[in-house]
PDB file of N, CA and C in Angstrom:
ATOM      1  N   UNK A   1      13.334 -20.911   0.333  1.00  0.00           N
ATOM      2  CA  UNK A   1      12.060 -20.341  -0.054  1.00  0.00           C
ATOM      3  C   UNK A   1      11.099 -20.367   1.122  1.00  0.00           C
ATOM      4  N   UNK A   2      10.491 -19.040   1.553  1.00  0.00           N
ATOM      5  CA  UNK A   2       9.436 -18.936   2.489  1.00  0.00           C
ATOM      6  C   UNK A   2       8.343 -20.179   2.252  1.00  0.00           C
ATOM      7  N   UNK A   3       8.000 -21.140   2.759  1.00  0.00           N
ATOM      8  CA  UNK A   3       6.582 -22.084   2.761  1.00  0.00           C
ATOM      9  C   UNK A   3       5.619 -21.654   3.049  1.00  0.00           C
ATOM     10  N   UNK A   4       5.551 -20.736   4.317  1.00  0.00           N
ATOM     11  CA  UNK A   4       4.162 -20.261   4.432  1.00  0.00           C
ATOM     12  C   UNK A   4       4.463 -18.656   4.979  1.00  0.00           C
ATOM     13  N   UNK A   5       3.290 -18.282   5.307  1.00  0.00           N
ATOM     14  CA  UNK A   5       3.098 -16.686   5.965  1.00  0.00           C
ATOM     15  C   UNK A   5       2.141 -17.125   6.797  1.00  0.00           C
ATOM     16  N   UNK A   6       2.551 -15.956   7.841  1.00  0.00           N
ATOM     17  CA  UNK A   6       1.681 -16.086   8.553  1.00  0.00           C
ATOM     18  C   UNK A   6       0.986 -14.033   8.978  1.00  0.00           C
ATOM     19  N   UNK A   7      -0.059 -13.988   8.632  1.00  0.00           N
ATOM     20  CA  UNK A   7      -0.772 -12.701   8.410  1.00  0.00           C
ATOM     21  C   UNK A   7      -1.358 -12.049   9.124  1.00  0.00           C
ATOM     22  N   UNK A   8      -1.204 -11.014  10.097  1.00  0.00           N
ATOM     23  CA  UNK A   8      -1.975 -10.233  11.104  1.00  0.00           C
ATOM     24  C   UNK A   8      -2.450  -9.278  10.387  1.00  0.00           C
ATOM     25  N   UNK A   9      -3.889  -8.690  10.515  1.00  0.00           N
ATOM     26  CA  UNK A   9      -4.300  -7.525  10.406  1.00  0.00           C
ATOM     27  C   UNK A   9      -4.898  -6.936  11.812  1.00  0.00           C
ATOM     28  N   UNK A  10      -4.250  -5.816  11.736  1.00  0.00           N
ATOM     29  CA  UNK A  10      -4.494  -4.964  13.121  1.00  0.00           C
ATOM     30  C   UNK A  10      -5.022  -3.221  12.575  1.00  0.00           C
ATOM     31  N   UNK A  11      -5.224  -2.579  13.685  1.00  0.00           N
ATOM     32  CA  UNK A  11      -5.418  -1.293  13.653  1.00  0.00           C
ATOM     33  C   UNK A  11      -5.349  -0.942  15.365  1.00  0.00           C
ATOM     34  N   UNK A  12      -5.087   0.412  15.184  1.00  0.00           N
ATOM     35  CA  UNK A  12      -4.660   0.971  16.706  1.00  0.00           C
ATOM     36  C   UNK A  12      -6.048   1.715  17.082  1.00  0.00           C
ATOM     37  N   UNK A  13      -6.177   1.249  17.729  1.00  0.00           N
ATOM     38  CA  UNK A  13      -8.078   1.708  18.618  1.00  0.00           C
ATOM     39  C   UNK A  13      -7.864   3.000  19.020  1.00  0.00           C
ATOM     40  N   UNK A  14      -7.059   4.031  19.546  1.00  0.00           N
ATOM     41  CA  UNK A  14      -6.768   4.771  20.205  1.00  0.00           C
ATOM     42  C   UNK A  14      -5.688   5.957  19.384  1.00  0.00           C
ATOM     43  N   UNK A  15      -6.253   6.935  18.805  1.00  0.00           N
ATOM     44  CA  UNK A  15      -5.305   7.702  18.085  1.00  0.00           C
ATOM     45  C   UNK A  15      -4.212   8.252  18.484  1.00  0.00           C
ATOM     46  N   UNK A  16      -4.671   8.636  19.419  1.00  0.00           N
ATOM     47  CA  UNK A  16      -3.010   9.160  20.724  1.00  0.00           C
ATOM     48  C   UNK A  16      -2.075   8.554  21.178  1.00  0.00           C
ATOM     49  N   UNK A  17      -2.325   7.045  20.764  1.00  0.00           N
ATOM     50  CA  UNK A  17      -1.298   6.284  21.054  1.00  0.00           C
ATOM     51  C   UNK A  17      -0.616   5.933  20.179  1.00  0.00           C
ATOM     52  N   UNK A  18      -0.807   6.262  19.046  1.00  0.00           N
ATOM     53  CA  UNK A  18      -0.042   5.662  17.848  1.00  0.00           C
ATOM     54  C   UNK A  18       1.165   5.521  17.173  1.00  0.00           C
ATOM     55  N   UNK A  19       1.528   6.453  17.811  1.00  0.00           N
ATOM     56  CA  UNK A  19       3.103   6.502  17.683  1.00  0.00           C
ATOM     57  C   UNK A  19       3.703   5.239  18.608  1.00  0.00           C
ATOM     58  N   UNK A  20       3.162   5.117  19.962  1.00  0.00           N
ATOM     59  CA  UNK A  20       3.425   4.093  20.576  1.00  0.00           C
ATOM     60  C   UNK A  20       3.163   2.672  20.690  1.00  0.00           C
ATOM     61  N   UNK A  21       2.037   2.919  19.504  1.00  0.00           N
ATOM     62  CA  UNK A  21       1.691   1.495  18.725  1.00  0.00           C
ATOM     63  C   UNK A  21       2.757   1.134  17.572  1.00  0.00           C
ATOM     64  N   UNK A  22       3.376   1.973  16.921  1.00  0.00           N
ATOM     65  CA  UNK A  22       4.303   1.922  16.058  1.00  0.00           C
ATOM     66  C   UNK A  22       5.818   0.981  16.734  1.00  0.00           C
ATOM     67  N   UNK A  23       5.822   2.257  17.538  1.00  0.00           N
ATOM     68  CA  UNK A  23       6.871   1.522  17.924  1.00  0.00           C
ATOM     69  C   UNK A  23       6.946   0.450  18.555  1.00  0.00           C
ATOM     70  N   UNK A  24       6.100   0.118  19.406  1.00  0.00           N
ATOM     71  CA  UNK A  24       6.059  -1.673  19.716  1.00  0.00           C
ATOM     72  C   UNK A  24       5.751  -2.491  18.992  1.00  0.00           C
ATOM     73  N   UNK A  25       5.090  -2.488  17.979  1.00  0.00           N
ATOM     74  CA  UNK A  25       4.765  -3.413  16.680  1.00  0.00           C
ATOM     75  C   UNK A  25       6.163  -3.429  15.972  1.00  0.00           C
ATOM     76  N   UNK A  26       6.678  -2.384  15.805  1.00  0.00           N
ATOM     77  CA  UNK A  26       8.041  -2.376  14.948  1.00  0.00           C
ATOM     78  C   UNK A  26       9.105  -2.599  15.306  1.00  0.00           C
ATOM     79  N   UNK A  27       9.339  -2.381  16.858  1.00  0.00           N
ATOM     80  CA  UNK A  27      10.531  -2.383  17.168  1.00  0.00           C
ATOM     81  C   UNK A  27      10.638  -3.227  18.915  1.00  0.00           C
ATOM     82  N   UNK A  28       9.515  -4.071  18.943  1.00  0.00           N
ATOM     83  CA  UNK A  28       9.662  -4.988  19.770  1.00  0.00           C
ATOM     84  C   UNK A  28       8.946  -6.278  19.674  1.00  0.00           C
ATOM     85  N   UNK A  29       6.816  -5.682  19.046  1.00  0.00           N
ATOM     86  CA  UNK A  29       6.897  -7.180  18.649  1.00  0.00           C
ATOM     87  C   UNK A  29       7.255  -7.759  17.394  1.00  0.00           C
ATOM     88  N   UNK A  30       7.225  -7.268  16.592  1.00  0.00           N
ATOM     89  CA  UNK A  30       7.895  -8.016  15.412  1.00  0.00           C
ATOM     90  C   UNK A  30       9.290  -8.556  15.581  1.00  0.00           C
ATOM     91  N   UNK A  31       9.840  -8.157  16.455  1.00  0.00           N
ATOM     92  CA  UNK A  31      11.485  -8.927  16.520  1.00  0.00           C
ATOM     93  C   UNK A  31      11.164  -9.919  17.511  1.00  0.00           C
ATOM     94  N   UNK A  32      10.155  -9.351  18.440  1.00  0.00           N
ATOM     95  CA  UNK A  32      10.142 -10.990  19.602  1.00  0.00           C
ATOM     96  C   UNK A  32       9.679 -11.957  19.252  1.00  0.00           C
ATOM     97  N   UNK A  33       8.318 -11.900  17.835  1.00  0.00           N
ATOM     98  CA  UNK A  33       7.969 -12.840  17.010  1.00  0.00           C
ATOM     99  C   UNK A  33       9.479 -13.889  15.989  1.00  0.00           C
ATOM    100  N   UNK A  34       9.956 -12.821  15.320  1.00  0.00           N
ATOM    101  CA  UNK A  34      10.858 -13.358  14.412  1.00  0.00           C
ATOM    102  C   UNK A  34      12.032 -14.139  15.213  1.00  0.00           C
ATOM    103  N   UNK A  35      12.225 -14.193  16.268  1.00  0.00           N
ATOM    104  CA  UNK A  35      13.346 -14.839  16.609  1.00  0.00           C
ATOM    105  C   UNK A  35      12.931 -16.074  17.269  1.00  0.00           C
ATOM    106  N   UNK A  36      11.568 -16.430  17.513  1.00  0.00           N
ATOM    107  CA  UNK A  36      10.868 -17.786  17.419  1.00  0.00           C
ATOM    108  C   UNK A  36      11.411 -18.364  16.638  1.00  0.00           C
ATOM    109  N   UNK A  37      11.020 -20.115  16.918  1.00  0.00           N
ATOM    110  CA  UNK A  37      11.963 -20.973  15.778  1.00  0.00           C
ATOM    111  C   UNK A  37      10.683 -21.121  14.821  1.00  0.00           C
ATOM    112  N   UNK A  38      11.038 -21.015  13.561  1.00  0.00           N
ATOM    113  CA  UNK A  38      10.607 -21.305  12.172  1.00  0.00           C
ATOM    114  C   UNK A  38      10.323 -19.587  11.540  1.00  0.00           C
ATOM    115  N   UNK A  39      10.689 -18.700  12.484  1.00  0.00           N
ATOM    116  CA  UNK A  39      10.383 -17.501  11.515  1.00  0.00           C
ATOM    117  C   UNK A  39      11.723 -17.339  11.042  1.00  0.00           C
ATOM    118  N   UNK A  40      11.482 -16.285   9.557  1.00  0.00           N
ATOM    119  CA  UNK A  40      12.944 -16.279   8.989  1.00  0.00           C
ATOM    120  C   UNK A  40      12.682 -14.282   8.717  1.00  0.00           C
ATOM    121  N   UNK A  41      11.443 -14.020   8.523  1.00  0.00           N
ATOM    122  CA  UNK A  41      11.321 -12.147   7.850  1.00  0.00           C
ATOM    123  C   UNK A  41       9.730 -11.911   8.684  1.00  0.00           C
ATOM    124  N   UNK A  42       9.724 -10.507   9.216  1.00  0.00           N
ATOM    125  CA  UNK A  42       8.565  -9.739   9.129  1.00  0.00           C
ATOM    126  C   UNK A  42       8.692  -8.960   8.617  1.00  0.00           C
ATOM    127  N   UNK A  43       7.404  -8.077   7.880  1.00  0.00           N
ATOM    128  CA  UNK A  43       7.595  -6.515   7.395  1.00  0.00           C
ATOM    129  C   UNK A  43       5.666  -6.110   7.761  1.00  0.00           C
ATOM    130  N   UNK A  44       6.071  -4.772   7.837  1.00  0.00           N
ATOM    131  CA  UNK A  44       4.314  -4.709   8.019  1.00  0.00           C
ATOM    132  C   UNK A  44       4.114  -3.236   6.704  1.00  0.00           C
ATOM    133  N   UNK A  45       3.068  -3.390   6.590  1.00  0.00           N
ATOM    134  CA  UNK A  45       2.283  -2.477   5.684  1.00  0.00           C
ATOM    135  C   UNK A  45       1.118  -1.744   6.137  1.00  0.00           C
ATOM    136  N   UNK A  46       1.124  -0.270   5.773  1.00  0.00           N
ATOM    137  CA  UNK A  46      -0.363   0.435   6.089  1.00  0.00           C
ATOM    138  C   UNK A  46      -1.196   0.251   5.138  1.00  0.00           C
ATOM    139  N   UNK A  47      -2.310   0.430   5.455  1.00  0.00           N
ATOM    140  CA  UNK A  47      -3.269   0.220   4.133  1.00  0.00           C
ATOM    141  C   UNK A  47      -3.553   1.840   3.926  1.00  0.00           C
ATOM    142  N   UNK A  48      -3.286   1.960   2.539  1.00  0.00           N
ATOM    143  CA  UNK A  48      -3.427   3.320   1.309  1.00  0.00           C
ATOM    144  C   UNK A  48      -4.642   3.413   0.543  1.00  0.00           C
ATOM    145  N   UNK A  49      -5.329   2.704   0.220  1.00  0.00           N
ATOM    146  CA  UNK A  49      -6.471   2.509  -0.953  1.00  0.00           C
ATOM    147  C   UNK A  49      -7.100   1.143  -0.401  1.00  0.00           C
ATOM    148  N   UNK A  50      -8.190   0.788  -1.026  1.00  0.00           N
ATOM    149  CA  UNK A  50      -8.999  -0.122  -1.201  1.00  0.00           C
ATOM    150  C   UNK A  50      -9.580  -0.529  -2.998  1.00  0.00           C
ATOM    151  N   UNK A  51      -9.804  -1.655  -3.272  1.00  0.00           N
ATOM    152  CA  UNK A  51     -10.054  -2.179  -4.568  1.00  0.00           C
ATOM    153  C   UNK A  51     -11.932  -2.110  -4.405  1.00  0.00           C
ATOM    154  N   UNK A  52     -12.224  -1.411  -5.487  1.00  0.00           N
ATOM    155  CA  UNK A  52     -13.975  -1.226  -5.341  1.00  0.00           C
ATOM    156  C   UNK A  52     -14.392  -2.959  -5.196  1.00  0.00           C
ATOM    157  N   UNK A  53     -15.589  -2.655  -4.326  1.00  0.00           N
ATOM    158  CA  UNK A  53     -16.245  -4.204  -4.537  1.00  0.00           C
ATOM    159  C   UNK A  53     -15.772  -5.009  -3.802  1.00  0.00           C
ATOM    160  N   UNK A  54     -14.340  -4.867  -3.321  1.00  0.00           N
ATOM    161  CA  UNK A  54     -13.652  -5.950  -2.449  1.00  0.00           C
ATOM    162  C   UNK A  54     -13.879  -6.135  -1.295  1.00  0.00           C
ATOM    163  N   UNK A  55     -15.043  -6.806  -0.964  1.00  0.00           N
ATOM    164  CA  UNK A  55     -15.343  -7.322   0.487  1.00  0.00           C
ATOM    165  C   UNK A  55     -16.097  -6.045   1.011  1.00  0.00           C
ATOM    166  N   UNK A  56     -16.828  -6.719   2.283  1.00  0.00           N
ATOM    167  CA  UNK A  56     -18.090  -6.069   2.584  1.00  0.00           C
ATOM    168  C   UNK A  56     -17.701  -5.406   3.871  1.00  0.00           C
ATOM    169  N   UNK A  57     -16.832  -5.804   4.606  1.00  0.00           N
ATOM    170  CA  UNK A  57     -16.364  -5.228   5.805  1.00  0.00           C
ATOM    171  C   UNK A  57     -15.651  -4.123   6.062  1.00  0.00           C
ATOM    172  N   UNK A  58     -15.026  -3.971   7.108  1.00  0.00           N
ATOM    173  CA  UNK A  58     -14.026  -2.473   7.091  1.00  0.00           C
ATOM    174  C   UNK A  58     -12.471  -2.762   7.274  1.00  0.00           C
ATOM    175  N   UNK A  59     -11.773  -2.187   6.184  1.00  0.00           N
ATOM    176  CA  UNK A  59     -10.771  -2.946   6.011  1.00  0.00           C
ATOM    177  C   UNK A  59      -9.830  -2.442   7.381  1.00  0.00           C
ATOM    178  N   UNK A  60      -8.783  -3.195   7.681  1.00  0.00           N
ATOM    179  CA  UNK A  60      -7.489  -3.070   8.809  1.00  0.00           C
ATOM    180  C   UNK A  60      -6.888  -1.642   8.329  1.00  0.00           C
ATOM    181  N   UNK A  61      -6.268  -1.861   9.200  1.00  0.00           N
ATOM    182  CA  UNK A  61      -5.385  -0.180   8.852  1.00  0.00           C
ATOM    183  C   UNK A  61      -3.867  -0.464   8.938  1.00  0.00           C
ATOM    184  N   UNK A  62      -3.432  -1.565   9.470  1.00  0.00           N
ATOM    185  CA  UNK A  62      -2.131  -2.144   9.216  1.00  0.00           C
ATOM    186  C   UNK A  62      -2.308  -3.746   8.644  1.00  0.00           C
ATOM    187  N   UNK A  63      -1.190  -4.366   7.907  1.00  0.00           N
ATOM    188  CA  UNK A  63      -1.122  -5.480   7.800  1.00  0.00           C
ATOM    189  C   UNK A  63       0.420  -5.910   7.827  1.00  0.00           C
ATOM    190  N   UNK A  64       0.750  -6.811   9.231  1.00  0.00           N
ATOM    191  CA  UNK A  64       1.580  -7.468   9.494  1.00  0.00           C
ATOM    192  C   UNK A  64       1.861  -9.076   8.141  1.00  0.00           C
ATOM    193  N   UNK A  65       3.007  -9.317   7.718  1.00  0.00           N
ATOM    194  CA  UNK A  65       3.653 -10.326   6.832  1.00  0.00           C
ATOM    195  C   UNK A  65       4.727 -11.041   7.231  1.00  0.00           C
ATOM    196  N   UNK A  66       4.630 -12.089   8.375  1.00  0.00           N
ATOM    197  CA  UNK A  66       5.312 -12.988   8.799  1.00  0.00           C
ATOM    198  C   UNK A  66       5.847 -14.105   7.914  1.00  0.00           C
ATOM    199  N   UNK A  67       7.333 -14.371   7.527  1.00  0.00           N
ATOM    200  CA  UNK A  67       7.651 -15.804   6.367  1.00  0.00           C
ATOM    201  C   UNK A  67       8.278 -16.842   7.526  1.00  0.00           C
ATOM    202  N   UNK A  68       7.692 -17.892   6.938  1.00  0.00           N
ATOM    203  CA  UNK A  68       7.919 -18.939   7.659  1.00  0.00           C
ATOM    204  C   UNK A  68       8.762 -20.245   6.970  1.00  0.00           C
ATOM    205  N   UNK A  69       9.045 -20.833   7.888  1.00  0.00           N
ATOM    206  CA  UNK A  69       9.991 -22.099   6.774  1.00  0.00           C
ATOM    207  C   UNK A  69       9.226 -23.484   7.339  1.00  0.00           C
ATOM    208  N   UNK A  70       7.494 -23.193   8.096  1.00  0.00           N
ATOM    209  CA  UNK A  70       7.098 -24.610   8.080  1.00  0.00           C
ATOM    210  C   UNK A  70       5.757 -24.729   8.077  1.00  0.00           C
ATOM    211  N   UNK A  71       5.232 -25.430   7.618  1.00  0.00           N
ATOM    212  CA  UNK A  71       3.689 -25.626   7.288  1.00  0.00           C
ATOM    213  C   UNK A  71       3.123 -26.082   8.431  1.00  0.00           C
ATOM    214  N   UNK A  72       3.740 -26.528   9.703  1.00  0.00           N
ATOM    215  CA  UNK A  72       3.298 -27.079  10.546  1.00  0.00           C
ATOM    216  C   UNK A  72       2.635 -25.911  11.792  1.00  0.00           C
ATOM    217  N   UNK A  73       1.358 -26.074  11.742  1.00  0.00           N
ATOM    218  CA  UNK A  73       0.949 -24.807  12.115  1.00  0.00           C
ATOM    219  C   UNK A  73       0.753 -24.595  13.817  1.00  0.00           C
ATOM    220  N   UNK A  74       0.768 -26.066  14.108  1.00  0.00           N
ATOM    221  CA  UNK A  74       0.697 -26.288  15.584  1.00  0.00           C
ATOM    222  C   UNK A  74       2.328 -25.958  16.119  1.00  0.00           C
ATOM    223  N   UNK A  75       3.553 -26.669  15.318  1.00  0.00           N
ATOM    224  CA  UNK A  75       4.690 -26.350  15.521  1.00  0.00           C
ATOM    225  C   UNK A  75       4.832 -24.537  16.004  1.00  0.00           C
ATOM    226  N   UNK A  76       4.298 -23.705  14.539  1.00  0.00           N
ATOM    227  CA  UNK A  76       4.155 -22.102  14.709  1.00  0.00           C
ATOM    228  C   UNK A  76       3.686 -21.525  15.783  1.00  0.00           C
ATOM    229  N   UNK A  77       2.708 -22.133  15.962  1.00  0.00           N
ATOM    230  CA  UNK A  77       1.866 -21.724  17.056  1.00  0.00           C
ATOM    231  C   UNK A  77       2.820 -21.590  18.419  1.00  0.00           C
ATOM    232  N   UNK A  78       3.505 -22.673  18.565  1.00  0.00           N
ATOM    233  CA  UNK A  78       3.934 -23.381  19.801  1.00  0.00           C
ATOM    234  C   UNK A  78       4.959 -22.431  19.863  1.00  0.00           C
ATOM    235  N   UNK A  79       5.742 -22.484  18.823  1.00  0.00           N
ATOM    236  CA  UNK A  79       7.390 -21.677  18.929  1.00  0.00           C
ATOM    237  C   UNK A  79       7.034 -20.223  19.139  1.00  0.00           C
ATOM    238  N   UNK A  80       5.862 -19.549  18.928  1.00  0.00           N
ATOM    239  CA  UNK A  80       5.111 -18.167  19.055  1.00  0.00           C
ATOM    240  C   UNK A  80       4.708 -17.976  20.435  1.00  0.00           C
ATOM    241  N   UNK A  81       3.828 -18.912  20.898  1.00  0.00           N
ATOM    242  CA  UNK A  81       3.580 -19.107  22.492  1.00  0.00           C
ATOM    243  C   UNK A  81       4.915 -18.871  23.720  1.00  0.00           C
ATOM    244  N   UNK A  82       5.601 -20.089  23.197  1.00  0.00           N
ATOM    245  CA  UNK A  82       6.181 -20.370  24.119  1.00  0.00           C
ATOM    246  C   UNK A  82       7.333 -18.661  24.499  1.00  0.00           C
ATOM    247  N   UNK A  83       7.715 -18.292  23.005  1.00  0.00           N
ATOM    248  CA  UNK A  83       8.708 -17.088  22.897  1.00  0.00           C
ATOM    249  C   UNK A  83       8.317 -16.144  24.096  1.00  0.00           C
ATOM    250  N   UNK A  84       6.793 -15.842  23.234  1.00  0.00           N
ATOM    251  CA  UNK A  84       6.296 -14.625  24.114  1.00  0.00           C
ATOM    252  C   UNK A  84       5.807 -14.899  25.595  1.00  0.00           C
ATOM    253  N   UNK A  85       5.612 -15.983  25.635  1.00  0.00           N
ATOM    254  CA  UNK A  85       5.543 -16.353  27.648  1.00  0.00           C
ATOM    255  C   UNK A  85       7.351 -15.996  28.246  1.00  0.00           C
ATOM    256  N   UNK A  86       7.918 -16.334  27.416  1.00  0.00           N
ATOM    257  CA  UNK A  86       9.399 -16.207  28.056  1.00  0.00           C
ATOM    258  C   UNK A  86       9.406 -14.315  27.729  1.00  0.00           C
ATOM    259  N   UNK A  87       8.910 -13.668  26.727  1.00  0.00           N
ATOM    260  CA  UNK A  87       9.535 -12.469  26.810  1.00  0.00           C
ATOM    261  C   UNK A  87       8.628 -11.695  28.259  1.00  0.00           C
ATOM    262  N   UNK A  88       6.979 -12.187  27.915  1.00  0.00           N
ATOM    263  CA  UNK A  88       6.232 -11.511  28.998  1.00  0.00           C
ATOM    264  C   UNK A  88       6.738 -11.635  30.273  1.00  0.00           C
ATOM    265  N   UNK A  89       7.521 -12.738  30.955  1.00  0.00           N
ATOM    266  CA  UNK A  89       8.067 -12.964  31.885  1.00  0.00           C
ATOM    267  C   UNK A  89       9.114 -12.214  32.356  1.00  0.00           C
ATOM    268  N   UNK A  90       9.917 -11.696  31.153  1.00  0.00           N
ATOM    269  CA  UNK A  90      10.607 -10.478  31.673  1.00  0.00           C
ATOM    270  C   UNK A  90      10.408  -9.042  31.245  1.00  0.00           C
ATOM    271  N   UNK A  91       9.584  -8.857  31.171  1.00  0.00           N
ATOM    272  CA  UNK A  91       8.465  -7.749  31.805  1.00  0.00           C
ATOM    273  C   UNK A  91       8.062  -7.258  30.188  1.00  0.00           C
ATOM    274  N   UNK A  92       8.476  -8.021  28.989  1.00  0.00           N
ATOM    275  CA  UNK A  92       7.933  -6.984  27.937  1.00  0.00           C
ATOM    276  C   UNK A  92       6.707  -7.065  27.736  1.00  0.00           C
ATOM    277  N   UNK A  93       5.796  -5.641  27.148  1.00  0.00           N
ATOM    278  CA  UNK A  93       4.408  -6.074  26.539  1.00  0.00           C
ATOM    279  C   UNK A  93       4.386  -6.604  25.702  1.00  0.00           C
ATOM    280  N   UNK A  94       3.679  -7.720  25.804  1.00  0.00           N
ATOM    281  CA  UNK A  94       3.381  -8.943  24.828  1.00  0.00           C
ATOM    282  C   UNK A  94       1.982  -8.345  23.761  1.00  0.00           C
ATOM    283  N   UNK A  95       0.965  -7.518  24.456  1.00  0.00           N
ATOM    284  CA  UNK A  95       0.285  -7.444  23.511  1.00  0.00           C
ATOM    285  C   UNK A  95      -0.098  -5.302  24.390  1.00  0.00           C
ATOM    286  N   UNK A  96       0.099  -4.852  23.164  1.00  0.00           N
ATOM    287  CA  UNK A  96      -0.279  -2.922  23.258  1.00  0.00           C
ATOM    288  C   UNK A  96      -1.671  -3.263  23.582  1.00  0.00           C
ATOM    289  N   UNK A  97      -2.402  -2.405  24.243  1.00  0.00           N
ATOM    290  CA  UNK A  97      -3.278  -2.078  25.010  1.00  0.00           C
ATOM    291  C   UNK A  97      -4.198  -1.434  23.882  1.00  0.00           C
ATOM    292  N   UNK A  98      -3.113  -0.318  22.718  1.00  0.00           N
ATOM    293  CA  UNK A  98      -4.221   0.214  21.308  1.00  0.00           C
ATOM    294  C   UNK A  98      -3.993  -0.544  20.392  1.00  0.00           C
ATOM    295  N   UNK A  99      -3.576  -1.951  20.468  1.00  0.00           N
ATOM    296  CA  UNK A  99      -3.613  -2.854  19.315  1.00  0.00           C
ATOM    297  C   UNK A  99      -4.823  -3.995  19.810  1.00  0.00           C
ATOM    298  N   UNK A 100      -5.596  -3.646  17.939  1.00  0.00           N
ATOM    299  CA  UNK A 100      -6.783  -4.549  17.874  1.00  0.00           C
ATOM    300  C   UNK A 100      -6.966  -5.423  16.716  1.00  0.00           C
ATOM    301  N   UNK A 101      -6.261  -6.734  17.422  1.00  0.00           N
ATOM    302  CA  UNK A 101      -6.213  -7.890  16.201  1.00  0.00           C
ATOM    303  C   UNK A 101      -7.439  -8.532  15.077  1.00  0.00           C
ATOM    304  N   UNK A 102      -7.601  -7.307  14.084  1.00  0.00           N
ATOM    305  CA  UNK A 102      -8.744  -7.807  13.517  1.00  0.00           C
ATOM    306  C   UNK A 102      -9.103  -9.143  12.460  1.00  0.00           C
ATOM    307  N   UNK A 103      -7.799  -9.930  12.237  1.00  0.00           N
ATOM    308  CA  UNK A 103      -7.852 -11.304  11.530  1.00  0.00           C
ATOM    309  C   UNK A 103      -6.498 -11.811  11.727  1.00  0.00           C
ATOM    310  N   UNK A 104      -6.127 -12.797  12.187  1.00  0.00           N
ATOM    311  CA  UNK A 104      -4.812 -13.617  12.125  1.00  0.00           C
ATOM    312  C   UNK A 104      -4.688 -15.096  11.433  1.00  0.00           C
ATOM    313  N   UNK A 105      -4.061 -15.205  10.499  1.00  0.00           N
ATOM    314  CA  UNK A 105      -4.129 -16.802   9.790  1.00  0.00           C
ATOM    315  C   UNK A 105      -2.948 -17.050   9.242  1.00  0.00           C
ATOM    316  N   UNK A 106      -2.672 -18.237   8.664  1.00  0.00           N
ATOM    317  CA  UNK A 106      -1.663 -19.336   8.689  1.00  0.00           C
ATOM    318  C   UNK A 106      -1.912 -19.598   6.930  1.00  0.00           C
ATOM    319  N   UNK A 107      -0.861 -19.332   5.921  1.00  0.00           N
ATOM    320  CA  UNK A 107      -1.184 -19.300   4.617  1.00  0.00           C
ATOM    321  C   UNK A 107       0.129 -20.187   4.101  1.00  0.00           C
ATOM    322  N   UNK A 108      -0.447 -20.775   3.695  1.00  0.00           N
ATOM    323  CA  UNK A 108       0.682 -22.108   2.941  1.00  0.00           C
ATOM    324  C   UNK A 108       0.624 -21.446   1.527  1.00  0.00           C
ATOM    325  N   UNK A 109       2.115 -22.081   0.645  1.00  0.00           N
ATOM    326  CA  UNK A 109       1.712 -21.161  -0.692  1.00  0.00           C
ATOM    327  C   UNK A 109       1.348 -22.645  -1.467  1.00  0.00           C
ATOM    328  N   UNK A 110       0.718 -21.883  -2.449  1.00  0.00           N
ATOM    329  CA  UNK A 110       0.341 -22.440  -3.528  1.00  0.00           C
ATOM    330  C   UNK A 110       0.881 -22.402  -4.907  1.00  0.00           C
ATOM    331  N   UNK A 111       0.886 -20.874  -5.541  1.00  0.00           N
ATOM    332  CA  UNK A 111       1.700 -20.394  -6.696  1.00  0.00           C
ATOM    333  C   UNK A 111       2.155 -18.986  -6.778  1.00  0.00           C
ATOM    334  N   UNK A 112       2.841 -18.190  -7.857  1.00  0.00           N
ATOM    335  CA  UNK A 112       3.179 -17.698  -8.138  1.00  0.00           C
ATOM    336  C   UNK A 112       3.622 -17.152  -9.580  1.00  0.00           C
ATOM    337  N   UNK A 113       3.620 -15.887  -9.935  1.00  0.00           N
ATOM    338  CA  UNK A 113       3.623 -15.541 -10.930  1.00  0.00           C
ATOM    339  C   UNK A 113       4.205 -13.891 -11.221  1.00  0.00           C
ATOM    340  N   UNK A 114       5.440 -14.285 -12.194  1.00  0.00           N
ATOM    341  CA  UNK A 114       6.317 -12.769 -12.094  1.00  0.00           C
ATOM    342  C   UNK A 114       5.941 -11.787 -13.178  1.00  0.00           C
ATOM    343  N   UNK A 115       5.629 -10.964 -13.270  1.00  0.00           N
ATOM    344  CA  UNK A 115       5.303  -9.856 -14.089  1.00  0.00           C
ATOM    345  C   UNK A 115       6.823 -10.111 -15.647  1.00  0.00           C
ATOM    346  N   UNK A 116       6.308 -10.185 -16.671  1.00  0.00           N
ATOM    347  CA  UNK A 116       6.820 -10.010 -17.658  1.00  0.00           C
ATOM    348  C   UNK A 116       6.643  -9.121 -18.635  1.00  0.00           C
ATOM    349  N   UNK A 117       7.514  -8.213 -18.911  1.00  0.00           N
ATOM    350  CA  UNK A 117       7.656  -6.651 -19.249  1.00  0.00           C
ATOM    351  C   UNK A 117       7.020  -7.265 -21.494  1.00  0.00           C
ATOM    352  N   UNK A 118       6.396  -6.246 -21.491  1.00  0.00           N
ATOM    353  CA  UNK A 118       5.879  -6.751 -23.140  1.00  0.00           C
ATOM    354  C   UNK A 118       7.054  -6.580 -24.067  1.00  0.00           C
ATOM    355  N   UNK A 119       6.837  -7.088 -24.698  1.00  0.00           N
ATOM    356  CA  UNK A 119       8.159  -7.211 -26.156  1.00  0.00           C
ATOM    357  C   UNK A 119       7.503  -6.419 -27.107  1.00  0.00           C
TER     358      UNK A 119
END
C-alpha cells in the first residue's frame, strides 16, 4: 500500500513549448523521479474544470501524483536530490525552462473511502 504521495502542481509558462514540456515531464522527468529509492508510481493529470468556491487563487494546469512507500520525508527528499544530481551530471534537464512549479508537498494518508453502488 502507497504511505504517502508526494504532489506537484505545475503549468507551462510558455505556450510554444508545450509539447516539449509534455514530453519531458512524461517521458523523462517522471521516470528519473520514479526510479529514486522509495518511489513505486507516477501519473500526472490536466486540470478540466474547477469546483465553485474552491479556493481563491488560480488553479495549476497540470497536477503531478507521486506514490511513495515512506513517510520519511527527509529520506524522499534525499533519494530525489541525490537521483537528479546524478542524472543532471549526465547532461539531462533536470528542470524545463517552461515548467513553473506552482506548489510541491509531502502527503501522508490518513483514510479512505470506496464508493458503494445503492441497493
Amino acid at each position: 500500500m502507497t504511505k504517502a504521495l508526494m504532489v506537484v502542481q505545475a503549468r507551462c509558462n510558455d505556450p510554444e513549448q508545450i509539447k516539449e514540456f509534455h514530453e519531458w515531464y512524461s517521458f523523462h522527468h517522471l521516470p528519473d523521479v520514479v526510479e529514486s529509492e522509495h518511489f513505486s508510481k507516477a501519473s500526472r493529470y490536466r486540470l478540466v474544470g474547477t469546483l465553485g468556491g474552491a479556493g481563491s487563487t488560480e488553479p495549476s494546469d497540470f497536477l503531478a501524483l507521486y506514490e511513495v512507500d515512506t513517510d520519511d520525508v527527509e529520506a524522499l527528499n534525499k533519494a530525489v536530490m541525490d537521483n537528479l544530481g546524478v542524472k543532471g551530471g549526465e547532461g539531462r534537464v533536470i528542470q524545463h525552462p517552461s515548467c513553473e512549479v506552482l506548489s510541491a508537498g509531502f502527503y501522508t494518508f490518513i483514510s479512505e473511502v470506496s464508493h458503494v453502488a445503492p441497493t
